[in-house]
Protein backbone atom coordinates (compact mmCIF):
# COMPACT_ATOMS: atom_id res chain seq x y z
CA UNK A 1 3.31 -5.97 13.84
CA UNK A 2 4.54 -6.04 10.39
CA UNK A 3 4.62 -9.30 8.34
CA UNK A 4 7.46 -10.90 7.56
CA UNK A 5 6.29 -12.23 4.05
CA UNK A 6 5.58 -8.27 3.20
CA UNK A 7 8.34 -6.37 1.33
CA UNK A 8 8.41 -2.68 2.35
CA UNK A 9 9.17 0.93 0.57
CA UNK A 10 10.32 4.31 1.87
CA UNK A 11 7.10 6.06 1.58
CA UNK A 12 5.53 3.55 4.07
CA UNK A 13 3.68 1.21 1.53
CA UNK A 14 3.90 -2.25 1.76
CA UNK A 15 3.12 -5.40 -1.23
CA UNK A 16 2.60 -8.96 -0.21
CA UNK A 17 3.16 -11.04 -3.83
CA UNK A 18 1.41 -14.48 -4.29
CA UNK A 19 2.40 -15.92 -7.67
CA UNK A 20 2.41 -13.14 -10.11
CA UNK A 21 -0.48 -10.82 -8.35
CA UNK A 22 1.06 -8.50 -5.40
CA UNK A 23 -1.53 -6.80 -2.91
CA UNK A 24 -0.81 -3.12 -2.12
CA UNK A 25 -1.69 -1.12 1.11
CA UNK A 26 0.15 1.53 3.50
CA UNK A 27 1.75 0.61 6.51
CA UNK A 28 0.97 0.22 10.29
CA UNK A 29 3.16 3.66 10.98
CA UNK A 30 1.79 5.46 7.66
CA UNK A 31 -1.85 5.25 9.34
CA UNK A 32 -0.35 6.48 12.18
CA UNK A 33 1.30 9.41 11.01
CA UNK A 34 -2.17 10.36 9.27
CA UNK A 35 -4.47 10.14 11.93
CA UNK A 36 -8.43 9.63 11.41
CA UNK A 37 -8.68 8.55 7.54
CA UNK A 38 -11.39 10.15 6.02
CA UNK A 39 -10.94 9.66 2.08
CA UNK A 40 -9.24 7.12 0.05
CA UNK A 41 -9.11 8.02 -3.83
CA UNK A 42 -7.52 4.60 -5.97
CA UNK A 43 -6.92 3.66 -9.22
CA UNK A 44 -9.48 1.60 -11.34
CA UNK A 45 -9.13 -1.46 -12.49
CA UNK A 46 -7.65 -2.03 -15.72
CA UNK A 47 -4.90 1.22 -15.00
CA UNK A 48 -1.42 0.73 -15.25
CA UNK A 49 0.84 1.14 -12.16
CA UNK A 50 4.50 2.36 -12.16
CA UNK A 51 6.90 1.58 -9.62
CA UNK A 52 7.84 4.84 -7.52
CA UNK A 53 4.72 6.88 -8.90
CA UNK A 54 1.71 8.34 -7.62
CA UNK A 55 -1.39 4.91 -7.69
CA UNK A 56 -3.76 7.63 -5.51
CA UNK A 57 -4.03 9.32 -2.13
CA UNK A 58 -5.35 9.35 1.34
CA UNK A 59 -7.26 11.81 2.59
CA UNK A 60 -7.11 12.35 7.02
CA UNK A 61 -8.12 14.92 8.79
CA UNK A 62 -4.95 16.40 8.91
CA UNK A 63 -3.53 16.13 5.47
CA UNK A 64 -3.89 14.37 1.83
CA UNK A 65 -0.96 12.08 1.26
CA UNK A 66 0.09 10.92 -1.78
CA UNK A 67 0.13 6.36 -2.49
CA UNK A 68 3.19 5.39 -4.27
CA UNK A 69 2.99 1.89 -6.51
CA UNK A 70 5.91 -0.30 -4.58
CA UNK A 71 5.71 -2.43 -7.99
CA UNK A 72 4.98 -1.84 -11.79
CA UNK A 73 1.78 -3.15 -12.89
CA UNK A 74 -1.92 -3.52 -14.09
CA UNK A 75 -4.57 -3.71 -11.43
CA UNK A 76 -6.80 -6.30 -11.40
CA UNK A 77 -9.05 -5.36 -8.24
CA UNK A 78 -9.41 -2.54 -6.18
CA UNK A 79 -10.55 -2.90 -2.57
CA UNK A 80 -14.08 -0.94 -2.72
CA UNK A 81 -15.35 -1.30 0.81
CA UNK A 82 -12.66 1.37 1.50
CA UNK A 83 -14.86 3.79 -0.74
CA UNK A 84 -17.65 3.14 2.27
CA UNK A 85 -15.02 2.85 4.83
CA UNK A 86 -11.95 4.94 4.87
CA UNK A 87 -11.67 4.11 8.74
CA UNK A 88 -10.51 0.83 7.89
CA UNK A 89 -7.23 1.87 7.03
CA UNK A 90 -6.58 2.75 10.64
CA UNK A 91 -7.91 -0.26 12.10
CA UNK A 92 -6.30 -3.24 9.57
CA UNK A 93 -4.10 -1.38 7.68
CA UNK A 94 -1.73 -4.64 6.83
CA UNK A 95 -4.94 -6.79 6.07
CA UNK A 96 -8.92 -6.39 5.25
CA UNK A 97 -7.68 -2.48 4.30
CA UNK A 98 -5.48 -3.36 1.39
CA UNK A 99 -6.12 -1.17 -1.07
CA UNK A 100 -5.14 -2.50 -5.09
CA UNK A 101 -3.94 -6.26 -6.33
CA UNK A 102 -2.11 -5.73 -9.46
CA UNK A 103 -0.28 -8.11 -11.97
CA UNK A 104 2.85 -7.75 -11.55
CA UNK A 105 5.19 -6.49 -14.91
CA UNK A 106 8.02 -7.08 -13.16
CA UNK A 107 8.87 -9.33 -10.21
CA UNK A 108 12.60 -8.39 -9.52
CA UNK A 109 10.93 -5.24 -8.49
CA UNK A 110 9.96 -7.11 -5.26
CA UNK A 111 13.45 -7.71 -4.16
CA UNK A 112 14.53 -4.01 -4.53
CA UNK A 113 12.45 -3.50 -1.28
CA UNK A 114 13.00 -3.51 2.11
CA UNK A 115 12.08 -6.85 4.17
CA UNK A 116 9.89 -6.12 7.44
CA UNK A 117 13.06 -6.24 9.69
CA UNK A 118 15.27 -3.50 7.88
CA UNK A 119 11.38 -1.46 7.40
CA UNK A 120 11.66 -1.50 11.39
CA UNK A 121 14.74 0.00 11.81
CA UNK A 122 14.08 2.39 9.15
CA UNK A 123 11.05 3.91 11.08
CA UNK A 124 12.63 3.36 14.57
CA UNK A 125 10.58 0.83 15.95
């Protein structure tokens, strides 16, 4: 259920890196947790990302939650056809519902997170 090639944070977002560009969404149990997304509000592109900080939030029909950059960066495309489709989230959350790419700043950052093995344990599953 979660990909092995994905590196994992805390806050249930995840960051799959290909060269120096990482893709950014929110996790399999994060969707969960939410329930029926409604509203997804993400950075442009162009904005600078910080590891640890606030890149936008997710709005369900039971709460707004905070999205927290797993990686520093600049994004460099922003998944729009989650603007039209929050609902995605819950259905592909690990694929055609990522939400930013960004160039990464700093790619040790990558390694500081948890592989999808120790991300299991750390939610139970």
């Amino acid at each position: 259920m979660y990909p092995e090639n994905y590196r994992y944070t805390k806050e249930h977002e995840w960051v799959s890196v290909e060269g120096d560009v990482g893709t950014m969404g929110i996790t399999f149990h994060a969707q969960k947790e939410l329930g029926d997304i409604v509203y997804v509000d993400l950075p442009k592109a162009g904005a600078t990302l910080e590891q640890g900080k606030p890149l936008g939030s997710v709005e369900s029909v039971k709460a707004v939650s905070d999205i927290y950059a797993p990686v520093s960066g600049v994004v460099v495309e922003v998944n729009e056809s989650l603007a039209r489709s929050p609902e995605k989230l819950n259905e592909d959350p690990h694929g055609a519902a990522w939400l930013v790419k960004i160039r990464l700043s700093d790619s040790s950052q990558v390694n500081q997170l948890m592989p999808a093995a120790e991300y299991q344990s750390y939610i139970g599953e």
